[in-house]
N, C-alpha and C. Protein backbone atom coordinates (compact mmCIF):
# COMPACT_ATOMS: atom_id res chain seq x y z
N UNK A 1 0.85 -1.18 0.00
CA UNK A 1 0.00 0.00 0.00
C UNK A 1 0.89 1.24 0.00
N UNK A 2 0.49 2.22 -1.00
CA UNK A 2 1.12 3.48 -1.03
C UNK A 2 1.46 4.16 0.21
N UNK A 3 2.29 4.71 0.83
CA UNK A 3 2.08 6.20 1.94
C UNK A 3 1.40 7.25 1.43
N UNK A 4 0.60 7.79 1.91
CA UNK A 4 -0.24 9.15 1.55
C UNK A 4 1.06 10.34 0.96
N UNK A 5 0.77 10.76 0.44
CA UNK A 5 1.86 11.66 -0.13
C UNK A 5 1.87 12.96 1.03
N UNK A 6 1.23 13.06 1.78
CA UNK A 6 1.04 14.00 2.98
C UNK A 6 2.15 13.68 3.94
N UNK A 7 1.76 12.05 4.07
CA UNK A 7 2.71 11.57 5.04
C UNK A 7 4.32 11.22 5.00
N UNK A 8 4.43 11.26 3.58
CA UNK A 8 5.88 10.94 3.16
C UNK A 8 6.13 12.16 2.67
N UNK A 9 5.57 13.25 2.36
CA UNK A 9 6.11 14.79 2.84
C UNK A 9 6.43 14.68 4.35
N UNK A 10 6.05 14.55 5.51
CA UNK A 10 5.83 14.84 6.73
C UNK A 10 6.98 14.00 7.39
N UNK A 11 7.09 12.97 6.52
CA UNK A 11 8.39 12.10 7.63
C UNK A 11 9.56 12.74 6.54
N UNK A 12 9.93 12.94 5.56
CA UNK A 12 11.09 13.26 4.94
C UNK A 12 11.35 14.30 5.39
N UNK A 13 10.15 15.57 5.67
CA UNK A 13 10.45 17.05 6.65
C UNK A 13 11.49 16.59 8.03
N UNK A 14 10.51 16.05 8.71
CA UNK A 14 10.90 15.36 9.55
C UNK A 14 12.25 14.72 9.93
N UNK A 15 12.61 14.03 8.96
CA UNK A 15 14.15 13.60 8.64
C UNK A 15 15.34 14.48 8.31
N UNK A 16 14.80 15.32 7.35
CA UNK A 16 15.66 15.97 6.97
C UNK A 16 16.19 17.18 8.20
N UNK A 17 15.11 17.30 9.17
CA UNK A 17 15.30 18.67 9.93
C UNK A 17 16.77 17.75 10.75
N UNK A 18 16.06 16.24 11.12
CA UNK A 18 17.27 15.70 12.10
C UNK A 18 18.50 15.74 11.81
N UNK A 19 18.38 15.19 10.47
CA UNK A 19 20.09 15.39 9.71
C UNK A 19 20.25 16.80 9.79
N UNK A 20 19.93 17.59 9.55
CA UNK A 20 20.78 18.85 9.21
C UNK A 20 20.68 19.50 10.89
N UNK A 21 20.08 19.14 11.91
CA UNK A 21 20.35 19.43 13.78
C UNK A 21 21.29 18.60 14.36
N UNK A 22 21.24 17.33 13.23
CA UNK A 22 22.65 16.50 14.14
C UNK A 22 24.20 17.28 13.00
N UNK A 23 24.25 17.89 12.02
CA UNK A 23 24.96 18.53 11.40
C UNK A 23 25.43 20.02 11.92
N UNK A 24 24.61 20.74 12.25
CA UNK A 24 24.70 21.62 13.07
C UNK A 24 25.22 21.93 14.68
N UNK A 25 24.86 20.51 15.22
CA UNK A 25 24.99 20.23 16.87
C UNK A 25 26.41 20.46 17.09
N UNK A 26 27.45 20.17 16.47
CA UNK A 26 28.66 21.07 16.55
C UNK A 26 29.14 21.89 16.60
N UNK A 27 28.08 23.21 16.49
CA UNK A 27 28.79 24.70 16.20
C UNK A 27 27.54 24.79 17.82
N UNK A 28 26.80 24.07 18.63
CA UNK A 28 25.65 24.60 18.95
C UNK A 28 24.59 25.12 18.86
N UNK A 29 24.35 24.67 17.43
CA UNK A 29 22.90 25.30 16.86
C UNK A 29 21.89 24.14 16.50
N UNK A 30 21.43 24.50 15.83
CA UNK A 30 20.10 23.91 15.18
C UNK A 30 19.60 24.65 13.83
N UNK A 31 18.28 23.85 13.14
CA UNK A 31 17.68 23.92 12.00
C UNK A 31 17.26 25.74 12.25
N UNK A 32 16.33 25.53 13.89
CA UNK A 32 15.70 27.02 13.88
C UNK A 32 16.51 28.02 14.35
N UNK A 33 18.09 27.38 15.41
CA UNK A 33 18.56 28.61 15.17
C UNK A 33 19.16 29.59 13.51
N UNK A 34 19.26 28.30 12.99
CA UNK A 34 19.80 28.88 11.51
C UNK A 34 19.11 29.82 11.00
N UNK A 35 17.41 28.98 11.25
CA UNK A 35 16.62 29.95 10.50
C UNK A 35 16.20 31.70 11.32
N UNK A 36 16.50 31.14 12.36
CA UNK A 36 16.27 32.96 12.89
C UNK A 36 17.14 33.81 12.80
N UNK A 37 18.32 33.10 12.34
CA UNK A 37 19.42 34.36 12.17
C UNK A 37 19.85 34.38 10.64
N UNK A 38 19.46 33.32 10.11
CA UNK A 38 19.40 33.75 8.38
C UNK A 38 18.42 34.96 8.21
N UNK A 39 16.85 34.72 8.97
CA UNK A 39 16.03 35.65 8.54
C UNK A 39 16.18 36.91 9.29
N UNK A 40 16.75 36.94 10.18
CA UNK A 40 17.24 38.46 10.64
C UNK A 40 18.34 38.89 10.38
N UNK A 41 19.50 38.34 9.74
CA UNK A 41 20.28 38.84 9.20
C UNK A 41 19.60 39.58 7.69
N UNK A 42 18.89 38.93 6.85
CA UNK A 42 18.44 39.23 5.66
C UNK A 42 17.66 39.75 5.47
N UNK A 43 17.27 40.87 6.93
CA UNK A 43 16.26 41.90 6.75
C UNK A 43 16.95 43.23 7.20
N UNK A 44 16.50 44.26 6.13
CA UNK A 44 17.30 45.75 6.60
C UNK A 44 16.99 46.38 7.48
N UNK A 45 17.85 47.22 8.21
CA UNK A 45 17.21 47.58 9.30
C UNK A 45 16.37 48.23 9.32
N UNK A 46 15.26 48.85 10.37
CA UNK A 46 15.86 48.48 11.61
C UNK A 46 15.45 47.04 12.04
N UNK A 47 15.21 46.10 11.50
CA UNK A 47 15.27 44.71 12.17
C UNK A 47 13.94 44.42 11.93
N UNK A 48 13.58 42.85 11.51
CA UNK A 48 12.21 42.15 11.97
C UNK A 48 11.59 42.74 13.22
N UNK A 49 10.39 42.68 13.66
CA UNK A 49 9.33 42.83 15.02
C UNK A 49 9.57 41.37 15.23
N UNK A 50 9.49 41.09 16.37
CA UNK A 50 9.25 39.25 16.91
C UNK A 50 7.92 38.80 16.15
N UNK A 51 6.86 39.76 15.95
CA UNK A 51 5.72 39.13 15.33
C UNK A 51 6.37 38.62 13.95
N UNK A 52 6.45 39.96 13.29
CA UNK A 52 7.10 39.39 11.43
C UNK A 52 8.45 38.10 11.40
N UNK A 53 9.15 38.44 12.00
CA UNK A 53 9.52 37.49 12.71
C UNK A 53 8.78 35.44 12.64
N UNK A 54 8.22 35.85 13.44
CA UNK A 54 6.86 34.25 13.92
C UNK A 54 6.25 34.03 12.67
N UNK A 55 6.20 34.78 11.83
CA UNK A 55 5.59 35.02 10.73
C UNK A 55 6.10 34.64 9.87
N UNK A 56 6.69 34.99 9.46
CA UNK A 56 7.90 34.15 8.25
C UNK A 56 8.38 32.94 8.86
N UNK A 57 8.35 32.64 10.20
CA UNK A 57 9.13 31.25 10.33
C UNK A 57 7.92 30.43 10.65
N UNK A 58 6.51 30.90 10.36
CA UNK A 58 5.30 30.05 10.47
C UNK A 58 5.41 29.30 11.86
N UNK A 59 5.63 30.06 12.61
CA UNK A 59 5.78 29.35 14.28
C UNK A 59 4.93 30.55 15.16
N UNK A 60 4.49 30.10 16.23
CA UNK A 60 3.82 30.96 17.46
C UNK A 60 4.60 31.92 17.95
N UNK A 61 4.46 32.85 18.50
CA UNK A 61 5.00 34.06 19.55
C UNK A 61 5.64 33.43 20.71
N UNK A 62 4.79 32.92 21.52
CA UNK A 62 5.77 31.78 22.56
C UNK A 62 6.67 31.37 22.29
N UNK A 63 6.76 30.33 21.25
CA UNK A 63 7.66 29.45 20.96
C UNK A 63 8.94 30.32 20.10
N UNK A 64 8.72 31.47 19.66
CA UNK A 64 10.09 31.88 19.39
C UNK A 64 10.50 33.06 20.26
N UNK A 65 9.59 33.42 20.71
CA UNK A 65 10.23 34.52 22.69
C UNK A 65 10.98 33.22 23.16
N UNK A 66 10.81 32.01 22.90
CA UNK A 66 12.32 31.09 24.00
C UNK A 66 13.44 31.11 23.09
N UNK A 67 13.44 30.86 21.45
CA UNK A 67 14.39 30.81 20.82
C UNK A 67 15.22 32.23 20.76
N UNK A 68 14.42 32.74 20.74
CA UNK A 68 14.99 34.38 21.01
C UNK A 68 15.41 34.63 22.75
N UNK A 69 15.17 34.02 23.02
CA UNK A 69 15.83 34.37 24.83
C UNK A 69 16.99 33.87 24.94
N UNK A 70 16.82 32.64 24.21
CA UNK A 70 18.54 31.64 23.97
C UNK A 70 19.49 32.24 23.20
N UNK A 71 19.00 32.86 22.31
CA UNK A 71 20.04 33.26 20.99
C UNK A 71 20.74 34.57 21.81
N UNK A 72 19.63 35.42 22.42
CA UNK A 72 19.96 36.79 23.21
C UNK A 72 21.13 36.63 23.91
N UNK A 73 20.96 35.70 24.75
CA UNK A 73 21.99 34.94 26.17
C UNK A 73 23.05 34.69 25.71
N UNK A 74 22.87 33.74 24.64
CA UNK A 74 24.13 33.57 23.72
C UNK A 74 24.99 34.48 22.82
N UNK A 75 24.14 35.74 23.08
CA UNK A 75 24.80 36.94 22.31
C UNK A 75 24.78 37.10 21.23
N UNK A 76 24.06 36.46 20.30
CA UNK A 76 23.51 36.54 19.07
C UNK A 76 22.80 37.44 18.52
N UNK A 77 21.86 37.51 19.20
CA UNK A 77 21.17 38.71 18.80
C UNK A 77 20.54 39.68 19.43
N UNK A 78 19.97 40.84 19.33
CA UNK A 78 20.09 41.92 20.31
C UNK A 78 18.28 42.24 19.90
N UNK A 79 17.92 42.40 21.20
CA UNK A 79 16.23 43.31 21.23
C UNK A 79 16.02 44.83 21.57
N UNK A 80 15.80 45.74 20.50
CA UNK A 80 15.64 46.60 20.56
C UNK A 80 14.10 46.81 20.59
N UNK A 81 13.90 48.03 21.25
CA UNK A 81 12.27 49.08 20.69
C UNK A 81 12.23 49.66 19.76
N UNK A 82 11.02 49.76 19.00
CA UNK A 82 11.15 50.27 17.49
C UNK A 82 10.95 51.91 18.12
N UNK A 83 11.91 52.65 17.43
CA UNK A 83 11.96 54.28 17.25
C UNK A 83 10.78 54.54 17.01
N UNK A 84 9.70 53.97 16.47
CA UNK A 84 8.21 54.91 16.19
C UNK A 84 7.25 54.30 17.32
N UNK A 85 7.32 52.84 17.28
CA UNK A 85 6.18 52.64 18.04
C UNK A 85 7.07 51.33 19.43
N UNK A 86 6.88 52.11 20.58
CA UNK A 86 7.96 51.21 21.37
C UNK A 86 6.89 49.93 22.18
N UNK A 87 5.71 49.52 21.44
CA UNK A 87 5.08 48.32 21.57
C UNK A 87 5.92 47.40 21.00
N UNK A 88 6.26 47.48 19.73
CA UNK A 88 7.16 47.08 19.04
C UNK A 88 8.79 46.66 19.47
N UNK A 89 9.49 44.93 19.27
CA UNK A 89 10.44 44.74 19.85
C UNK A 89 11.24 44.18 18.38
N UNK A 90 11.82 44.83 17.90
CA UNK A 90 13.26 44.61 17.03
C UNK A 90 14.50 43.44 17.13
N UNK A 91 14.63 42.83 16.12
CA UNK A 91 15.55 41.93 16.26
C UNK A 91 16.52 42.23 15.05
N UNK A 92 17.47 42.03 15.98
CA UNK A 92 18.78 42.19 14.81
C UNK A 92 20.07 41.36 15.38
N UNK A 93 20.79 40.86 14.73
CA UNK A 93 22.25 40.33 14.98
C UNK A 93 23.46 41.07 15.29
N UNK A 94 23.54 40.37 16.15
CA UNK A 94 24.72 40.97 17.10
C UNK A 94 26.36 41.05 15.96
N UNK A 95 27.31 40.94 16.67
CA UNK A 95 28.49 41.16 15.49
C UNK A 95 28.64 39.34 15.46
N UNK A 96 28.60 39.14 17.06
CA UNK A 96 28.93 38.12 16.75
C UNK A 96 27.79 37.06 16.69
N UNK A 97 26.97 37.15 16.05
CA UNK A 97 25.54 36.17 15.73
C UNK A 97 25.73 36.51 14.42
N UNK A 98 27.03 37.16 13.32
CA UNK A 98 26.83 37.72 12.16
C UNK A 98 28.05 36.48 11.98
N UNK A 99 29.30 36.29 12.71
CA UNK A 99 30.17 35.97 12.96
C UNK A 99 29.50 33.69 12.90
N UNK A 100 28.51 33.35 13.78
CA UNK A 100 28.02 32.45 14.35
C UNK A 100 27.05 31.80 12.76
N UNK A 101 26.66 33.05 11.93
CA UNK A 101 26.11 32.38 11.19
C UNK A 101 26.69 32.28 9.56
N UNK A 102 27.83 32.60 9.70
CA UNK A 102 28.82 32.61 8.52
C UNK A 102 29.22 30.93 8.95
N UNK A 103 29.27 30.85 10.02
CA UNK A 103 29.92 29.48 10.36
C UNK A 103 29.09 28.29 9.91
N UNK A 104 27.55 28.80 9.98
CA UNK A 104 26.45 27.68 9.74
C UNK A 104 25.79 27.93 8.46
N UNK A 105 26.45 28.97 7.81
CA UNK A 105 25.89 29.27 6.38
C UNK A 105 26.95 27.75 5.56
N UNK A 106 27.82 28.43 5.67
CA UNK A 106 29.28 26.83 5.41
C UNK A 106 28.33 25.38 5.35
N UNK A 107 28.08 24.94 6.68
CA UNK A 107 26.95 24.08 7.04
C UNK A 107 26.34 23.69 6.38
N UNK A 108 25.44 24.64 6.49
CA UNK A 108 24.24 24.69 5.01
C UNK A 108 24.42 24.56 4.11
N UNK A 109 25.69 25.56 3.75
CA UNK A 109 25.61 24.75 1.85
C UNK A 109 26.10 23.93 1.40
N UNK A 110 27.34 22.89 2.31
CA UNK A 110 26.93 21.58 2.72
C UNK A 110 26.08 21.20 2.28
N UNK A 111 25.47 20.62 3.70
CA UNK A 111 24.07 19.97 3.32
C UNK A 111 23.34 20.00 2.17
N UNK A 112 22.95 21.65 1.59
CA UNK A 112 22.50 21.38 0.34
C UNK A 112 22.67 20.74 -0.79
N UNK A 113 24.30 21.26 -1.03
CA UNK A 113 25.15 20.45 -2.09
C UNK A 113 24.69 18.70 -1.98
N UNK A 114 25.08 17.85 -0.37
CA UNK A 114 24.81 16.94 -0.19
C UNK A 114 23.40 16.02 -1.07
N UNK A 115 22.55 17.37 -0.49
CA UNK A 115 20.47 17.05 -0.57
C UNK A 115 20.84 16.71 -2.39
N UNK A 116 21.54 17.70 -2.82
CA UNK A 116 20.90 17.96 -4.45
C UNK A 116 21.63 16.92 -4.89
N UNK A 117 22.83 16.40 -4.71
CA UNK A 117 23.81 15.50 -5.27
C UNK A 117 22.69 14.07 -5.39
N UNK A 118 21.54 14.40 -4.54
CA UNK A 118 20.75 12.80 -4.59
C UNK A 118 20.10 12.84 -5.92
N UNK A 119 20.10 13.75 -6.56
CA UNK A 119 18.84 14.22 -7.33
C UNK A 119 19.26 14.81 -8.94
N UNK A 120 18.92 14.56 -10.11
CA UNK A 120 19.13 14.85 -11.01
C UNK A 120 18.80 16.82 -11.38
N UNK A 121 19.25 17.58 -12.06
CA UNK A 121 18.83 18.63 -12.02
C UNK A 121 17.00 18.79 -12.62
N UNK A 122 16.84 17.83 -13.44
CA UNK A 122 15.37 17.85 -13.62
C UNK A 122 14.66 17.39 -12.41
N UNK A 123 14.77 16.57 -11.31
CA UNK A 123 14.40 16.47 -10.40
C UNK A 123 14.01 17.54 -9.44
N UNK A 124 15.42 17.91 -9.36
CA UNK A 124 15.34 19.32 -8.84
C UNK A 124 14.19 20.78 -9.06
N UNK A 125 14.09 20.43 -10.60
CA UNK A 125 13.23 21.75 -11.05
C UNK A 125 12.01 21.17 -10.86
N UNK A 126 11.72 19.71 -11.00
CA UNK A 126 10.29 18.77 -10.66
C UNK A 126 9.94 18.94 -9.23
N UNK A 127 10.75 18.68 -8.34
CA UNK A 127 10.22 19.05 -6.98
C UNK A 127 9.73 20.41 -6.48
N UNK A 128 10.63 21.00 -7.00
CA UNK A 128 10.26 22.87 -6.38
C UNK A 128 8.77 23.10 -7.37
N UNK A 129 8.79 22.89 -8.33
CA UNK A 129 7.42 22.75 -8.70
C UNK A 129 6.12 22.23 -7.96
N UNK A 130 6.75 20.73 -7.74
CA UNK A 130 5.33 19.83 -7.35
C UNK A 130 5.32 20.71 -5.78
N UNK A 131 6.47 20.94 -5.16
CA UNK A 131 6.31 21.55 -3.45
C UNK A 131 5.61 22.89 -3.99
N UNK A 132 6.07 23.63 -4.64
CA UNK A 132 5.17 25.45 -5.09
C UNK A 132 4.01 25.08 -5.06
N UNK A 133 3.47 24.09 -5.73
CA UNK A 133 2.25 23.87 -6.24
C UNK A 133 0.95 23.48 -5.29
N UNK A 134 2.12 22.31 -4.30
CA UNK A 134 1.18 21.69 -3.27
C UNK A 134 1.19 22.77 -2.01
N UNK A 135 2.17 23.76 -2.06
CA UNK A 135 2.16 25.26 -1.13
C UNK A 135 1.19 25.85 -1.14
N UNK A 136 1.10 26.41 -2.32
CA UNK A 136 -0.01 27.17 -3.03
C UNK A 136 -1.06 26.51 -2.79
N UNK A 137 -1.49 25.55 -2.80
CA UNK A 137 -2.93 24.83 -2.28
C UNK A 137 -3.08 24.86 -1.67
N UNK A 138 -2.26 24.38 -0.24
CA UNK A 138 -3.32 24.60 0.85
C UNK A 138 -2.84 25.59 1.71
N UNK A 139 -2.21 26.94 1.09
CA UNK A 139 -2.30 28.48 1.35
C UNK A 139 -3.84 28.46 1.43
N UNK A 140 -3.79 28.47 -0.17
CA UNK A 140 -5.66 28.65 -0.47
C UNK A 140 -6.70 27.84 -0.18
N UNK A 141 -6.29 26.76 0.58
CA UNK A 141 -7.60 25.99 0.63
C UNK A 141 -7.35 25.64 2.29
N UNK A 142 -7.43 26.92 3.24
CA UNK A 142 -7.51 26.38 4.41
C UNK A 142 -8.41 25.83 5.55
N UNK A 143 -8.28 24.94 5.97
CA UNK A 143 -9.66 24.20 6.85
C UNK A 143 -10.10 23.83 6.08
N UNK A 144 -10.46 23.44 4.68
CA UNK A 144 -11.02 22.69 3.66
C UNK A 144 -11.64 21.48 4.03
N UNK A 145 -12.65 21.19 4.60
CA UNK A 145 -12.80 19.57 4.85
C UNK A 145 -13.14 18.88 3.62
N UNK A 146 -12.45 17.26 3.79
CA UNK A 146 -12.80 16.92 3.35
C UNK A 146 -13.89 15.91 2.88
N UNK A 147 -14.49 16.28 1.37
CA UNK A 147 -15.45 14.97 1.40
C UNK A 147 -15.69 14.01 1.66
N UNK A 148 -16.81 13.62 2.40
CA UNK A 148 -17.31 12.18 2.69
C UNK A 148 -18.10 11.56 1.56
N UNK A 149 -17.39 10.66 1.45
CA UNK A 149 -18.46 9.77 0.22
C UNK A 149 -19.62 9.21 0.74
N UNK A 150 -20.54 9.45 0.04
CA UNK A 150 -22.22 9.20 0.05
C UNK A 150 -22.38 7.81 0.81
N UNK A 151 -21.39 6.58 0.63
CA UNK A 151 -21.86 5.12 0.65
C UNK A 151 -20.77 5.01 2.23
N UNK A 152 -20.47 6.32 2.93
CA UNK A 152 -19.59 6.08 4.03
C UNK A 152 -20.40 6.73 5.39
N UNK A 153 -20.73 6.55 5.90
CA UNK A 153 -21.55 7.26 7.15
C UNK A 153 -20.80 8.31 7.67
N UNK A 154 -21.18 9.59 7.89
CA UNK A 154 -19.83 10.46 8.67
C UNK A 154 -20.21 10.06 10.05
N UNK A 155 -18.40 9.95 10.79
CA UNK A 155 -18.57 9.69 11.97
C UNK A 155 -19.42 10.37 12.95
N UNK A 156 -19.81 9.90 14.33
CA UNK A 156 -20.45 10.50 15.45
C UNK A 156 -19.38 10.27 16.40
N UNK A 157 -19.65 11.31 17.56
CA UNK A 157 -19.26 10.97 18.68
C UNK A 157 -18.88 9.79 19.36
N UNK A 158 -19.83 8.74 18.76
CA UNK A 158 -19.86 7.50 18.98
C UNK A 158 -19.44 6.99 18.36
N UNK A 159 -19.60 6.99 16.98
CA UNK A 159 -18.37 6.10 15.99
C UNK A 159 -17.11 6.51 15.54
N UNK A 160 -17.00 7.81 16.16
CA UNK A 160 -15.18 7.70 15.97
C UNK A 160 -14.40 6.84 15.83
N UNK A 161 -13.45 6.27 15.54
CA UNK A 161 -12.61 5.52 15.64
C UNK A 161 -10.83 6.59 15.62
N UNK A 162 -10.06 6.16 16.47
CA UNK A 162 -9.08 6.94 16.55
C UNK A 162 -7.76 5.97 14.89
N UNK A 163 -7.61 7.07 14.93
CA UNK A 163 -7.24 7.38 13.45
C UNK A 163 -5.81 6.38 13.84
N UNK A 164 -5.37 5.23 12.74
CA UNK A 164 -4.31 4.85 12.74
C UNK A 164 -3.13 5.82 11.85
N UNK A 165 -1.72 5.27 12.00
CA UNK A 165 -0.53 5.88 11.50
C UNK A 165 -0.82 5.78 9.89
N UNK A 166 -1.26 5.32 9.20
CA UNK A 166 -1.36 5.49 7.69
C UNK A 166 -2.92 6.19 7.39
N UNK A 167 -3.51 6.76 8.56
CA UNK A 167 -4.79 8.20 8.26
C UNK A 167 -3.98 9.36 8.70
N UNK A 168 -2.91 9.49 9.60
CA UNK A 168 -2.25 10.51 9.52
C UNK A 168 -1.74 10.74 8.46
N UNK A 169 -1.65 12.18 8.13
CA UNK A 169 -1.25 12.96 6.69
C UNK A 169 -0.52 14.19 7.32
């Protein structure tokens, strides 16, 4: 039986984040520290807000006020108040979180080189396609439920059944 193509997106994500956190675990980083200081390095100043921020890294406010408390401590990166509106908290890289991610940029393009070497260059242009494509969908099609076929009863309260590992998607 096939894997749902949901689900073999979801474990290869999955995989791939481990390889490239056990690749990283040497300098002391990780997948998300990479990504918070790639994306605040690559914004002009005066710096991401923690919201735009959460936003681009498609993660909660909580959960990156801790990654941002760690990176801070670690001297990475610095929290400022925005000059117009001081509700507003600014993120920008420190000298040496500029210094920290030259080291894990190296890393990265590594790894990438590694990822693509699996893969033919038409592959390459086939995937970023089929991923754009399946992006773009369910951008636009959110909470979408899906259809129940006519000859299937929709569940009740009572007939739930808890979903095995090949209904996860």
């Amino acid at each position: 039986m096939d894997v749902p193509i949901g689900r073999q997106l979801a474990l290869t994500s999955k995989a791939l984040q481990q390889w490239i956190d056990e690749r990283l675990a040497p300098e002391g980083s990780s997948l998300t520290t990479w990504i918070v200081l790639w994306n605040t390095a690559a914004t002009a100043p005066p710096g991401l807000s923690q919201r735009e921020l959460a936003d681009t890294m498609s993660i909660g406010g909580p959960a990156l006020v801790r990654h941002i408390d760690r990176l801070e401590a670690q001297g990475l990166v610095r929290r400022t108040r925005d000059a117009h509106d001081r509700r507003i908290t600014r993120i920008t890289l420190t000298r040496e979180g500029h210094v920290h991610l030259d080291r894990l940029k190296g890393i990265m393009d590594e790894s990438d080189a590694l990822i693509r070497d699996q893969l033919s260059d038409a592959e390459v242009r086939s995937m970023r396609r089929a991923l754009g494509k399946l992006h773009g969908y369910v951008l636009a099609h959110p909470r979408q439920a899906t259809p129940t076929p006519a000859s299937t009863p929709r569940p009740t309260a009572r007939t739930t059944a808890r979903p095995t590992e090949t209904d996860v998607t």
